[in-house]
Protein backbone atom coordinates (compact mmCIF):
# COMPACT_ATOMS: atom_id res chain seq x y z
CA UNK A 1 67.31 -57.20 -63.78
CA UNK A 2 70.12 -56.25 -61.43
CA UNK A 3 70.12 -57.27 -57.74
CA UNK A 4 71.74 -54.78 -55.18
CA UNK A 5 74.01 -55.20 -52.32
CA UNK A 6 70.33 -53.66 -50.37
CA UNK A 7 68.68 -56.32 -52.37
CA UNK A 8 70.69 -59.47 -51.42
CA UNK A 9 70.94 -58.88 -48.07
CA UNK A 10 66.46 -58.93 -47.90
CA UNK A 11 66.84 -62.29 -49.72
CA UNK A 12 68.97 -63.72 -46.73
CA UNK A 13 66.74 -62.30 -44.63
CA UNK A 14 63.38 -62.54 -46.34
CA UNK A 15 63.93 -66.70 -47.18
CA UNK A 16 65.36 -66.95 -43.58
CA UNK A 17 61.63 -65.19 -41.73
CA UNK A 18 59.75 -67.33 -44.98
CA UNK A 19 61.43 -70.66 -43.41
CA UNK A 20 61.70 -69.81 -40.06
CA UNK A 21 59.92 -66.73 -38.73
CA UNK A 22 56.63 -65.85 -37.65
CA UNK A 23 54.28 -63.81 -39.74
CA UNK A 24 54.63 -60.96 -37.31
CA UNK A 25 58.64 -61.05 -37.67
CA UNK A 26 57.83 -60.62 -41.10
CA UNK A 27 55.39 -57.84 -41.35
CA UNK A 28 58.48 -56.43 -38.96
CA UNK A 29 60.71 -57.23 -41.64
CA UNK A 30 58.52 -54.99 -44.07
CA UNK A 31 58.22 -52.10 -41.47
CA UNK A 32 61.99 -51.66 -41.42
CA UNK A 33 62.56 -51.70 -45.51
CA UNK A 34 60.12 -48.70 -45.67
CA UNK A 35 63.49 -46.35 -43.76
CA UNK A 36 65.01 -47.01 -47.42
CA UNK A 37 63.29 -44.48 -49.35
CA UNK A 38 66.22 -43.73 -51.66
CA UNK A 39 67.18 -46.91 -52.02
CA UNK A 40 66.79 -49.87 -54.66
CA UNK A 41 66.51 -53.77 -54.36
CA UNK A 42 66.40 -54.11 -58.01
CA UNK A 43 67.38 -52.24 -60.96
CA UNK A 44 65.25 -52.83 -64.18
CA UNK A 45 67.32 -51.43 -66.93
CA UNK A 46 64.80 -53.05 -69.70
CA UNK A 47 61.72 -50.56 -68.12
CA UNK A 48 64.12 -47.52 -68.93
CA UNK A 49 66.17 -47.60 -65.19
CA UNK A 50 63.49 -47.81 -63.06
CA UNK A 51 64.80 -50.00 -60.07
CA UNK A 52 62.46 -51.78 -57.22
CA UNK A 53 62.46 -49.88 -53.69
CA UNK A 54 63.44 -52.44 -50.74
CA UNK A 55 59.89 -51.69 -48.98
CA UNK A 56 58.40 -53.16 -53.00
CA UNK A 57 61.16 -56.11 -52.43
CA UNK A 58 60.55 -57.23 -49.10
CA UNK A 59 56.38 -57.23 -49.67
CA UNK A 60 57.34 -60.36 -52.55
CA UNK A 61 58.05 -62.45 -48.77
CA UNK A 62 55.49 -60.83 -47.22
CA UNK A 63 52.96 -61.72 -49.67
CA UNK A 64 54.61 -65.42 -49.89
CA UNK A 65 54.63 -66.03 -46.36
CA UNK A 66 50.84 -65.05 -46.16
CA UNK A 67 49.97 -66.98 -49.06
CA UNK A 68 51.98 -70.26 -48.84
CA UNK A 69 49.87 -73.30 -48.49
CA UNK A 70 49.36 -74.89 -45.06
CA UNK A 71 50.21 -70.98 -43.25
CA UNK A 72 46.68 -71.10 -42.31
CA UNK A 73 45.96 -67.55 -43.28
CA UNK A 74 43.13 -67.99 -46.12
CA UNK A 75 40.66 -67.07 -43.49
CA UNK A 76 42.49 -63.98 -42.65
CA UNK A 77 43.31 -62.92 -46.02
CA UNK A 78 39.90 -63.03 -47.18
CA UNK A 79 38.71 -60.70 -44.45
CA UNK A 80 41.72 -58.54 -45.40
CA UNK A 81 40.67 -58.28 -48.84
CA UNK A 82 36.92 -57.56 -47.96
CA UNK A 83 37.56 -54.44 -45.15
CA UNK A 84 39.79 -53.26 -47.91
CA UNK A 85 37.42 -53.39 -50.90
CA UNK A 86 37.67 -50.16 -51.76
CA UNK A 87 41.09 -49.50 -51.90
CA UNK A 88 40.82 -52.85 -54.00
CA UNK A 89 38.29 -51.19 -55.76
CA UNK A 90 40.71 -48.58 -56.90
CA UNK A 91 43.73 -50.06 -57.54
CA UNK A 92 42.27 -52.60 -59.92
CA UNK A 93 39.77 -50.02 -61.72
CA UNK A 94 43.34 -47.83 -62.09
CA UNK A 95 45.89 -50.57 -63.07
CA UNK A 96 42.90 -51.74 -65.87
CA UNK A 97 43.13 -48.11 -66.92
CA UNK A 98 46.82 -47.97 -67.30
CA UNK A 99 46.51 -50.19 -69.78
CA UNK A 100 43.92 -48.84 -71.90
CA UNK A 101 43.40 -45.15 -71.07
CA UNK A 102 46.86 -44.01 -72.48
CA UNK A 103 45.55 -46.08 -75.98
CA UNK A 104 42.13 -45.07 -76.24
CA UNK A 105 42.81 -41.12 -75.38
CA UNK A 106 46.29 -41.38 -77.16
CA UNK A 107 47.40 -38.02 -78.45
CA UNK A 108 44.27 -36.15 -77.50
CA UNK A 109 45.83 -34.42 -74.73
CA UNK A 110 49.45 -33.38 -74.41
CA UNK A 111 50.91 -34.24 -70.39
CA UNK A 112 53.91 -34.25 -68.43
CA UNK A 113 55.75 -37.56 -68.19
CA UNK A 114 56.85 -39.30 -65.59
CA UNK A 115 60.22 -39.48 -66.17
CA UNK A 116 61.44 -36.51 -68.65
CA UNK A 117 63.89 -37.21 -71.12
CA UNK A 118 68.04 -35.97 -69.60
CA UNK A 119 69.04 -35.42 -73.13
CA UNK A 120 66.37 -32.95 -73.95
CA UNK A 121 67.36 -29.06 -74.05
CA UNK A 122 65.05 -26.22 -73.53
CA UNK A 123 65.42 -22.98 -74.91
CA UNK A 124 64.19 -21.01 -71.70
CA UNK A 125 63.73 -22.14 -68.05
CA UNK A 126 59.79 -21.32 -68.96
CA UNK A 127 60.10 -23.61 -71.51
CA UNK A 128 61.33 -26.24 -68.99
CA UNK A 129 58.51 -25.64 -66.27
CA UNK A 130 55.86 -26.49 -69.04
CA UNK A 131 57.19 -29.04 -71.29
CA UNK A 132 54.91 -31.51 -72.21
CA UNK A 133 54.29 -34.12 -74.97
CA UNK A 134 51.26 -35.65 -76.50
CA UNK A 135 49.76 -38.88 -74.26
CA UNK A 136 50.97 -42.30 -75.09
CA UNK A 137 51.88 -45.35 -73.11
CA UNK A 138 55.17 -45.91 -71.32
CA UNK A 139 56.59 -48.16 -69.42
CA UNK A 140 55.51 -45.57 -65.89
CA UNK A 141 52.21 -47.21 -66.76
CA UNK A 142 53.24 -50.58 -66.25
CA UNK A 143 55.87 -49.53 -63.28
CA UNK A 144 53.14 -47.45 -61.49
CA UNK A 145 50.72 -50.62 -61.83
CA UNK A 146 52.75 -52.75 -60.09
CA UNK A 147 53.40 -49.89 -57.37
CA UNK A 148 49.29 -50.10 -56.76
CA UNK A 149 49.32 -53.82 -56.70
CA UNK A 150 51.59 -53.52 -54.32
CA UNK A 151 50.58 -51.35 -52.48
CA UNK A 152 46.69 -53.38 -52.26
CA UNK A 153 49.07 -55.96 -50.87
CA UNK A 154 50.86 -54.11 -47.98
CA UNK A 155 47.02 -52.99 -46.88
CA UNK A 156 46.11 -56.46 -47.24
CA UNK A 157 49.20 -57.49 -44.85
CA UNK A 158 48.68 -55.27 -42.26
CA UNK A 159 45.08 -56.28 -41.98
CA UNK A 160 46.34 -59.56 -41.56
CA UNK A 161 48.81 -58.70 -39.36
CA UNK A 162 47.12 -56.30 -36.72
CA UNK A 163 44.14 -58.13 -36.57
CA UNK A 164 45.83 -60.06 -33.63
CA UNK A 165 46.91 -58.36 -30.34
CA UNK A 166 50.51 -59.90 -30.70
CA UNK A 167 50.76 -58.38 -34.19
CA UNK A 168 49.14 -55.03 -32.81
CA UNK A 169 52.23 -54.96 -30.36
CA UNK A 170 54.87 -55.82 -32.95
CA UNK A 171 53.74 -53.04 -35.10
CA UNK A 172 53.55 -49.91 -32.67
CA UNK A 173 57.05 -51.03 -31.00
CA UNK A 174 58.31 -51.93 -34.63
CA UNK A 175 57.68 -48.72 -36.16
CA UNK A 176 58.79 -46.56 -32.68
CA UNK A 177 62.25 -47.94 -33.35
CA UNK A 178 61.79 -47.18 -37.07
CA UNK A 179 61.16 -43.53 -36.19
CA UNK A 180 63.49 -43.56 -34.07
CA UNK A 181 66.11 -44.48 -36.39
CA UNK A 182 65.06 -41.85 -39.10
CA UNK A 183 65.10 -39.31 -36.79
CA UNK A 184 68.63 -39.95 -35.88
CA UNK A 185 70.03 -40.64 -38.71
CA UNK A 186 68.76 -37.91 -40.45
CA UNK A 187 70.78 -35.37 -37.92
CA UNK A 188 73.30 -37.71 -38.40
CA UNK A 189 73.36 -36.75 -42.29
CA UNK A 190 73.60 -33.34 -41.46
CA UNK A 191 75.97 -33.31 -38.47
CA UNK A 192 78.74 -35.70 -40.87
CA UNK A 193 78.22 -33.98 -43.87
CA UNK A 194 81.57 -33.93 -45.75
CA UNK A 195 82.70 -36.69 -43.77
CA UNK A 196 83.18 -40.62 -44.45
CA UNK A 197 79.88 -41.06 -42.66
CA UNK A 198 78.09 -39.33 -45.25
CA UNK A 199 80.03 -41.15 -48.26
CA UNK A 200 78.84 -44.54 -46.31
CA UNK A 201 75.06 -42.98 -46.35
CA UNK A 202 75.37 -42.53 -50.40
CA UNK A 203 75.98 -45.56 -50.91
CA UNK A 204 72.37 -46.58 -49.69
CA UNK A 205 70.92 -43.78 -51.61
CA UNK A 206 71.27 -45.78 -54.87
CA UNK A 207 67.83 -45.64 -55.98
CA UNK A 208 66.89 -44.32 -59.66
CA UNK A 209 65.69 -40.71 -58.16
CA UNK A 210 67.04 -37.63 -58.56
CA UNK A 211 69.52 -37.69 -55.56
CA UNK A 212 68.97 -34.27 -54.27
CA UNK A 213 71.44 -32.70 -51.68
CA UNK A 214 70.47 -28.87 -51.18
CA UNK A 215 71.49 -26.54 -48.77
CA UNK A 216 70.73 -23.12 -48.52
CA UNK A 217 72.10 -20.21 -46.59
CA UNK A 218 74.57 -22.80 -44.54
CA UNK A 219 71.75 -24.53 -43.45
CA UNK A 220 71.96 -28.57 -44.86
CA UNK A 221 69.10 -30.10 -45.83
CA UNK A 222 68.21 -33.02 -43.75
CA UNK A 223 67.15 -36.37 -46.42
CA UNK A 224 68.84 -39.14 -44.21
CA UNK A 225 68.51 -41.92 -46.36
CA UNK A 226 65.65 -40.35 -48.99
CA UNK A 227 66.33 -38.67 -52.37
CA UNK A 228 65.87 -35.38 -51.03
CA UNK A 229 64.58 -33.47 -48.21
CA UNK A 230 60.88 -33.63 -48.74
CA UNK A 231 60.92 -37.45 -48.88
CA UNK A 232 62.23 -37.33 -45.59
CA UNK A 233 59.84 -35.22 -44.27
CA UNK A 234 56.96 -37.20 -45.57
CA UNK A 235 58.00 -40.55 -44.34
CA UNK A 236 58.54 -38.79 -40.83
CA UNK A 237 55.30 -36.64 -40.79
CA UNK A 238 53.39 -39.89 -41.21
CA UNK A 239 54.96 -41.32 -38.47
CA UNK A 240 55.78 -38.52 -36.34
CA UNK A 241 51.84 -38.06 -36.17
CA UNK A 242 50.93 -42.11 -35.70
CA UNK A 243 53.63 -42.03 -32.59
CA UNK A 244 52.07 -38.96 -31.41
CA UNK A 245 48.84 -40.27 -31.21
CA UNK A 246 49.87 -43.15 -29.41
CA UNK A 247 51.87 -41.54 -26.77
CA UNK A 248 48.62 -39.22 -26.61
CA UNK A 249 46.55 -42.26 -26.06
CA UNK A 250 48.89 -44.20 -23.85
CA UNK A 251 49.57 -46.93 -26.48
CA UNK A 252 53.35 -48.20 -25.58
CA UNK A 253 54.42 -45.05 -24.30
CA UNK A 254 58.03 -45.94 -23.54
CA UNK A 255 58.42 -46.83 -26.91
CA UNK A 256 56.24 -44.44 -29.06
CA UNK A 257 56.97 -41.20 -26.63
CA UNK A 258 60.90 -41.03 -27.08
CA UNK A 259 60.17 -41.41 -30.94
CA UNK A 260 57.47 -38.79 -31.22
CA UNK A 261 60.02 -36.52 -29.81
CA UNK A 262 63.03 -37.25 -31.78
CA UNK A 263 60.78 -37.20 -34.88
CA UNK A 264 59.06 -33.71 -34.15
CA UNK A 265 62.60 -32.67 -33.71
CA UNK A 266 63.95 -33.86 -36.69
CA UNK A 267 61.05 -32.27 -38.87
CA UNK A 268 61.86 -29.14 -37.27
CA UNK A 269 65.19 -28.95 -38.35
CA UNK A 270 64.54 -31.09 -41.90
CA UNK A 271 63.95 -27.37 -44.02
CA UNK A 272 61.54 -29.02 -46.00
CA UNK A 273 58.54 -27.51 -46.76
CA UNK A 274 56.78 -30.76 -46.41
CA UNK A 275 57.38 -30.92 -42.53
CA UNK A 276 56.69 -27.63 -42.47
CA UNK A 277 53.23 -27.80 -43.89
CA UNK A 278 52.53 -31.16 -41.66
CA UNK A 279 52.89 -30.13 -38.50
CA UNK A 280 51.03 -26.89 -39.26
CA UNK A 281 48.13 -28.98 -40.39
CA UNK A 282 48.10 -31.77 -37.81
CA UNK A 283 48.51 -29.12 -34.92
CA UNK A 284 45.34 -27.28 -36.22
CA UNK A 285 43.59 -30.72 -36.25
CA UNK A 286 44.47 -31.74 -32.52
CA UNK A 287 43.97 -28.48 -31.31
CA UNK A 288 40.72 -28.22 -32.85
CA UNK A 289 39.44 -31.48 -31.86
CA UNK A 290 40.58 -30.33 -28.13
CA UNK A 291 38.85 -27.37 -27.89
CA UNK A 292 35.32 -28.76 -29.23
CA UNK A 293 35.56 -32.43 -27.88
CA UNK A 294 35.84 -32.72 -23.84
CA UNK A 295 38.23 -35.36 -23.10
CA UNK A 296 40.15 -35.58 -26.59
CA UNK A 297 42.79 -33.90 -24.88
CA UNK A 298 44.32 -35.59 -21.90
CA UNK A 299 45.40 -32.96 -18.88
CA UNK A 300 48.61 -35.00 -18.16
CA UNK A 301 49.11 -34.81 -22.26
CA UNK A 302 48.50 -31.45 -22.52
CA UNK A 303 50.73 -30.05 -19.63
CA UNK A 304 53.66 -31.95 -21.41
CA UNK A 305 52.73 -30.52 -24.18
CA UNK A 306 52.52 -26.89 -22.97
CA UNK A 307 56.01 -27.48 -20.83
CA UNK A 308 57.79 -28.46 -24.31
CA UNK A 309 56.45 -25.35 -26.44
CA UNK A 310 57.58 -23.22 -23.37
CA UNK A 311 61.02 -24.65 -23.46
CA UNK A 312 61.08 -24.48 -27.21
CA UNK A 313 59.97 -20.30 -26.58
CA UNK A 314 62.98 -20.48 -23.74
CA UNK A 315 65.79 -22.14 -25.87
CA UNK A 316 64.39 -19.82 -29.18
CA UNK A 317 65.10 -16.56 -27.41
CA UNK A 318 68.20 -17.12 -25.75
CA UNK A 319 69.38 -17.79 -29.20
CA UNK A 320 68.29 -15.21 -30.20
CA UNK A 321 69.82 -13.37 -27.26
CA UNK A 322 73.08 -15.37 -27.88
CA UNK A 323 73.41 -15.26 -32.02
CA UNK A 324 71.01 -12.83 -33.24
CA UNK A 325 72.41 -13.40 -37.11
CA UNK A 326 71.63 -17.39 -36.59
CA UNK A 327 67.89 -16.84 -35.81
CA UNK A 328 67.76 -14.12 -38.24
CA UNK A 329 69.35 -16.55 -41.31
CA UNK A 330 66.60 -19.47 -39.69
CA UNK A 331 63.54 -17.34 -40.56
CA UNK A 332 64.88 -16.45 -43.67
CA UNK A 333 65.27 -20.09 -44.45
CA UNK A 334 61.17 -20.55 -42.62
CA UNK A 335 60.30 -17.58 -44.81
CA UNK A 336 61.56 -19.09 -48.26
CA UNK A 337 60.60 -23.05 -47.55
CA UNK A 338 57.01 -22.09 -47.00
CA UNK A 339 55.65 -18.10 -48.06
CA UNK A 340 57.70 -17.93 -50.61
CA UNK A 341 57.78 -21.35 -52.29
CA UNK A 342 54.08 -20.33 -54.03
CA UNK A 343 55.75 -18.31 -55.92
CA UNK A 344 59.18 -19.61 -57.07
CA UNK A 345 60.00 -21.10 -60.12
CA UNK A 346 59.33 -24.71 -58.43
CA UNK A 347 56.16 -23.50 -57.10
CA UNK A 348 54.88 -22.92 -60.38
CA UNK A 349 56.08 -25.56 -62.22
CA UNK A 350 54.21 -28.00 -59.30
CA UNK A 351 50.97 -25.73 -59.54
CA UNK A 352 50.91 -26.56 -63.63
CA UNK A 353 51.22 -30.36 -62.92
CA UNK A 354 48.84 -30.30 -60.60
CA UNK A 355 46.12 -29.35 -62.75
CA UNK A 356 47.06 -31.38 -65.17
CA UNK A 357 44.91 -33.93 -63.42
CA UNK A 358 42.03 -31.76 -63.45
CA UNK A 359 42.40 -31.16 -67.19
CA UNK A 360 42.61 -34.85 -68.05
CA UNK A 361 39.87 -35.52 -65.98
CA UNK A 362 37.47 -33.16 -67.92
CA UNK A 363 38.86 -33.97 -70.83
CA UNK A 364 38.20 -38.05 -70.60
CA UNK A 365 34.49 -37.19 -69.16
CA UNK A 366 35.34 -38.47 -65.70
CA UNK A 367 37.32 -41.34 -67.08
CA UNK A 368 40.79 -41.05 -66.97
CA UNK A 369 43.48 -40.93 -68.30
CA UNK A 370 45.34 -43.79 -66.41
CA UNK A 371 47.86 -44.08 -63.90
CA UNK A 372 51.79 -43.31 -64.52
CA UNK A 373 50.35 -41.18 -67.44
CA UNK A 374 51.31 -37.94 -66.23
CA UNK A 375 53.82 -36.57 -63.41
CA UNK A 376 51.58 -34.46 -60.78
CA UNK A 377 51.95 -32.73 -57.67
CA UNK A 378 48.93 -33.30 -55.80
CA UNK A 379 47.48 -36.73 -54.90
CA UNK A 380 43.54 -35.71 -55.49
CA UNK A 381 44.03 -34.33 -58.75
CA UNK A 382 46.49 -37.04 -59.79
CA UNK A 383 43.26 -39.61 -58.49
CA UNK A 384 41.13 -37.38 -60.83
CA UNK A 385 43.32 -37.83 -63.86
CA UNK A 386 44.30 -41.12 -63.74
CA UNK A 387 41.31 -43.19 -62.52
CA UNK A 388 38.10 -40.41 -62.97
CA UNK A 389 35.14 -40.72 -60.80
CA UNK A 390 35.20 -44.57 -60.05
CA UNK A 391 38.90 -44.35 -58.74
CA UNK A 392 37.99 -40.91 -56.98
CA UNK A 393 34.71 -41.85 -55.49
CA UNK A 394 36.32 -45.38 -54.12
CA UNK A 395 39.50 -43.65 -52.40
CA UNK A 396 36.98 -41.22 -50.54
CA UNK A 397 35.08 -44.41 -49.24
CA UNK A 398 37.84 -46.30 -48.63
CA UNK A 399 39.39 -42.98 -46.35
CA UNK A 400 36.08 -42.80 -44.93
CA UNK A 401 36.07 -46.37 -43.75
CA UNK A 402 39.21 -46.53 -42.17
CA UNK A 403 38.62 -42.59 -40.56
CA UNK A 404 35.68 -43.60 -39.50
CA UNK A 405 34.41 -39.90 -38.28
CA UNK A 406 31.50 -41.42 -36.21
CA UNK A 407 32.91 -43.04 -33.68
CA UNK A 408 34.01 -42.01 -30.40
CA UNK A 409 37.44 -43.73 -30.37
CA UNK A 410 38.41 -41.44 -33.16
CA UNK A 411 38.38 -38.27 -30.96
CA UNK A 412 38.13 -39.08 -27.77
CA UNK A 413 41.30 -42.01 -26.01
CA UNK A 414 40.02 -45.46 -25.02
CA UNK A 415 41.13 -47.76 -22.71
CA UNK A 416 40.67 -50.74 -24.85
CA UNK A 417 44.32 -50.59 -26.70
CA UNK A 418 43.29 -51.82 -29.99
CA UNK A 419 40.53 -49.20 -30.72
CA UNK A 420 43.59 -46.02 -29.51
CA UNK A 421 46.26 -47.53 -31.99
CA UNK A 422 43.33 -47.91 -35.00
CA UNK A 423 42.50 -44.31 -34.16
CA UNK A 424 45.79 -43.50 -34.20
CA UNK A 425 46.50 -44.79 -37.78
CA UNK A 426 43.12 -43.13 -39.03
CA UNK A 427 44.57 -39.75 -37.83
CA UNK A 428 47.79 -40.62 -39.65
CA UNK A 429 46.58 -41.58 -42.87
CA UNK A 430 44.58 -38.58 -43.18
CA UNK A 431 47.36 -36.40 -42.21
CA UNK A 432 49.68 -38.22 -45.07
CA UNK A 433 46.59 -38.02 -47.61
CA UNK A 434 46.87 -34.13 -47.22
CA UNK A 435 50.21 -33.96 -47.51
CA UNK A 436 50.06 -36.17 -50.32
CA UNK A 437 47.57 -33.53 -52.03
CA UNK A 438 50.41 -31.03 -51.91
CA UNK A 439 53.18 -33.18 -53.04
CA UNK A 440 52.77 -36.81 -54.11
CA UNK A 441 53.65 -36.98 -57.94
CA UNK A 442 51.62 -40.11 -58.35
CA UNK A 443 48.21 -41.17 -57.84
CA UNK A 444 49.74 -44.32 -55.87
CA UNK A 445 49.07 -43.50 -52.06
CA UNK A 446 51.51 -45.53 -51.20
CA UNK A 447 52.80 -48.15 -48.30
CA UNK A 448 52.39 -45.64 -45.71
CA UNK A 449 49.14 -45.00 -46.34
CA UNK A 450 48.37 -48.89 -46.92
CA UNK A 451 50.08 -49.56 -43.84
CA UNK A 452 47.74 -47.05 -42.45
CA UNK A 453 44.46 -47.61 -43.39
CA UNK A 454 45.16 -51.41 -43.23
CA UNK A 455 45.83 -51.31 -39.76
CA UNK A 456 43.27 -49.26 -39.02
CA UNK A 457 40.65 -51.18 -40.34
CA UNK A 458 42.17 -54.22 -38.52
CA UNK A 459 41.65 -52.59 -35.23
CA UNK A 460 38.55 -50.77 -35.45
CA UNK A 461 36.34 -53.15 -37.92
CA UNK A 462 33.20 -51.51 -39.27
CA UNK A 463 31.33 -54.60 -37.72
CA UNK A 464 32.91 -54.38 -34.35
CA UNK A 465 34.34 -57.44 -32.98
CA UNK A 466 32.32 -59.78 -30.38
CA UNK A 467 35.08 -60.51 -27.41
CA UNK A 468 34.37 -63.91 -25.45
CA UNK A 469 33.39 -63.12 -21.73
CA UNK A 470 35.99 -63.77 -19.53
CA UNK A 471 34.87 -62.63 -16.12
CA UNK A 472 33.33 -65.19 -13.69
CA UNK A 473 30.31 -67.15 -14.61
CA UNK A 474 27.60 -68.29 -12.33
CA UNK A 475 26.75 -72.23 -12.64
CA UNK A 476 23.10 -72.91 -12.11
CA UNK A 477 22.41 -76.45 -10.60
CA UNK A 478 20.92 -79.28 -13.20
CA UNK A 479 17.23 -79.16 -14.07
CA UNK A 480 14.70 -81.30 -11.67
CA UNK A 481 11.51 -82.27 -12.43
CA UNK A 482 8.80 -81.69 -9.94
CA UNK A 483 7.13 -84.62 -8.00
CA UNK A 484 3.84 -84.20 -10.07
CA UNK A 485 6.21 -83.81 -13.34
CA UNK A 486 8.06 -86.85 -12.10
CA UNK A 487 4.58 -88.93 -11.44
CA UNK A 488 3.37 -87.69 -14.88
CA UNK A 489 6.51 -88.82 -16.76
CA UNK A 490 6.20 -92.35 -14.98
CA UNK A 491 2.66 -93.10 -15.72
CA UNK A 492 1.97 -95.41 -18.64
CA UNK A 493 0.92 -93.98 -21.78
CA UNK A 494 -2.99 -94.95 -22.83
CA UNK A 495 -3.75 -97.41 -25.23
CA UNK A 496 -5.56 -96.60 -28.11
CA UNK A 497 -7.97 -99.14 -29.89
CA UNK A 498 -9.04 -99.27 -33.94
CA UNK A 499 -12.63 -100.70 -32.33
CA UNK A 500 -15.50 -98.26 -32.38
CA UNK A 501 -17.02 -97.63 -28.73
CA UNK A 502 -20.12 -99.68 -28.24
């Protein structure tokens, strides 16, 4: 086990919040390490390279500054872990089956691993796209296990965390300035590419991914600090769409507006397909909900919203006006990152992992297979082949739960703050589930998704909370008895005698 330069500098800071800080500094703490997506705290070289992201690192303090003795949070933690029983539900039913599933259907199936072998040669790029190799246990079981455990924690945290209204406040403003920062320093990677500034952004790229750094046509792919560009776009669809909703629902607006802004802008210009396919979804969601649900749609909201798209038509023609060969080279580059990905050499090879979840489920029964078992490229199939029906059937619940698709506060903005921001991280977790569905390699949903769901589940409980009155309260004068009451209670009490009556 090697530490990292990334990794020393969260034990300073993670033993410093343990000793010192609040539990909302360090929930803050954890916020912040999940803008290291390409990074590593730890290297394992005995579990074949795999190293420990920061976000993995700094939940170890987040889980011991919930769990020390004499913090006071047992209470809390308890009704953590119960909102969040079926994402427990899952995660334990999956990291049991990591264990045994790769054993007890061993060799019956041939998969994709994980992590492919560098030294292996392929006679054809065909060859490449569908190499597999007969089912067996790894050490991606064990490393995706403690991923889920992990992430059951992070859910379990923000539960914790947001179920106060100080902690509520520390996370929208926390993760504003977190968007923030991804947004700019993801133009920041592009604008200093080939410069020092990008040699000092490598070095916290020193994760054990496959460091990606594409461009096409001129046009540099944005990853900030992730492996490659879709990482980036993931991380900042999630949040692009939780700050949106916000700002929609006048949750901290000078904090969450700004970063919805820079973050829509940065997806924009990312080039990855994943931002691409994002926005495109969560713009058919709010503009469906608007059109069918009166008020889901704020007038104020949606004039802003209708004076940005026409300055975005404005600024798009006069460069078109202006550099005609420029726009023309930017839908080339729209054209290939989304119509034509489906059928590229990448698009294919993701379209053949992706059912391989669907064949291991059928082929276990329903069972599965167990997770880090196979690489996929879709989050619901890679639930299917991993966990079966049990792990299936108890992520759809769990979604459901923290969605919650009956209630009004889901749709429609509230005044109370607490039911907007849960609404807000329902809409964002289902956003990232579907993107997850066309990307995620992995049937862990990961910390932004537990960050999420936990949050959301926080602020809008299923069993809604009962809030103290606080308004005035009318004091009614002390009870009198009556004059006949009074007489009555003074009289003495008869005597009763054993004797019979004569």
């Amino acid at each position: 086990m090697q530490l990292t330069f990334i990794g020393a500098i969260q034990v300073l800071l993670g033993l410093s919040l343990f000793l010192a800080g609040s539990i909302e500094a360090m929930f803050a703490f954890l916020l912040v390490s999940t803008l290291f997506g390409g990074s590593a705290a730890i290297v394992l070289p005995m579990l074949g390279g795999s190293s420990i992201p920061p976000v993995q690192f700094a939940l170890v303090f987040m889980a011991l500054r919930l769990l020390v003795p004499g913090a006071g949070n047992g209470m809390a933690v308890g009704q953590a872990a119960r909102a969040n029983i079926w994402l427990a539900t899952f995660i334990l039913y999956g990291a049991v089956l990591a264990f045994i599933g790769p054993r007890l259907f061993a060799g019956q199936i041939d998969v994709t691993p994980m992590r492919g072998k560098v030294e292996a040669r392929y006679i054809s790029m065909r060859a490449y796209i569908y190499s597999t190799r007969p089912l067996s246990f790894s050490t991606q079981n064990i490393t995706t296990t403690v991923y889920l455990v992990g992430t059951l924690l992070t859910a379990i945290a923000a539960h914790v965390v947001c179920s106060k209204e100080r902690g509520r406040r520390v996370f929208v403003r926390t993760m504003a300035i977190a968007g923030l920062v991804h947004g700019l320093i993801g133009f920041l990677s592009v604008a200093a590419k080939g410069t020092p500034v990008d040699t000092v952004l490598a070095l916290f790229r020193n994760g054990s991914y496959a460091q990606l750094d594409h461009s096409y046509r001129g046009f540099v792919r944005m990853a900030g600090l992730w492996p490659e560009a879709s990482g980036f776009a993931w991380f900042g669809i999630n949040w692009f769409v939780f700050l949106f909703e916000c700002w929609l629902r006048r949750v901290d607006t000078r904090f969450t507006g700004l970063a919805a802004f820079v973050l829509a802008a940065a997806l924009l210009c990312s080039t990855a397909t994943t931002a691409y396919v994002g926005l495109g979804i969560y713009g058919a969601l709010v503009l469906g909900r608007s059109l069918l649900l009166p008020g889901a749609m704020p007038a104020d909201r949606a004039l802003i919203i209708a004076g940005a798209g026409l300055a975005m038509i404005v600024l798009i023609t006069g460069l078109m006006i202006a550099h005609p060969v420029l726009v023309n080279d930017a839908t080339e580059l729209l054209r290939h990152m989304t119509v034509d990905k489906g059928q590229s050499l990448s698009g294919e090879q993701r379209g053949f992992w992706a059912w391989q979840g669907w064949h291991a489920f059928v082929a276990t029964h329903g069972i599965g297979i167990g997770p880090g078992s196979f690489r996929s490229s879709s989050l619901a199939t890679a639930v299917l082949g991993c966990t079966g029906l049990i792990g299936a059937t108890a992520m759809i619940v769990h979604m459901i739960s923290a969605f919650k698709p009956t209630r009004l506060s889901t749709y429609v903005p509230s005044p109370d703050m607490a039911l907007s921001t849960g609404a807000a991280c329902a809409w964002a977790a289902v956003v990232d589930a579907v993107v997850a569905s066309l990307s995620s390699p992995t049937c862990d949903p990961g910390t932004d998704f537990a960050i999420l769901t936990g949050a959301a589940l926080a602020l809008r409980p299923i069993v809604p909370r009962l809030t103290p009155w606080r308004g005035p309260v009318r004091r009614l004068p002390p009870l009198q008895l009556s004059p006949a009451m009074a007489l009555g209670s003074a009289m003495p009490e008869p005597a009763f005698s054993t004797q019979p009556a004569e």
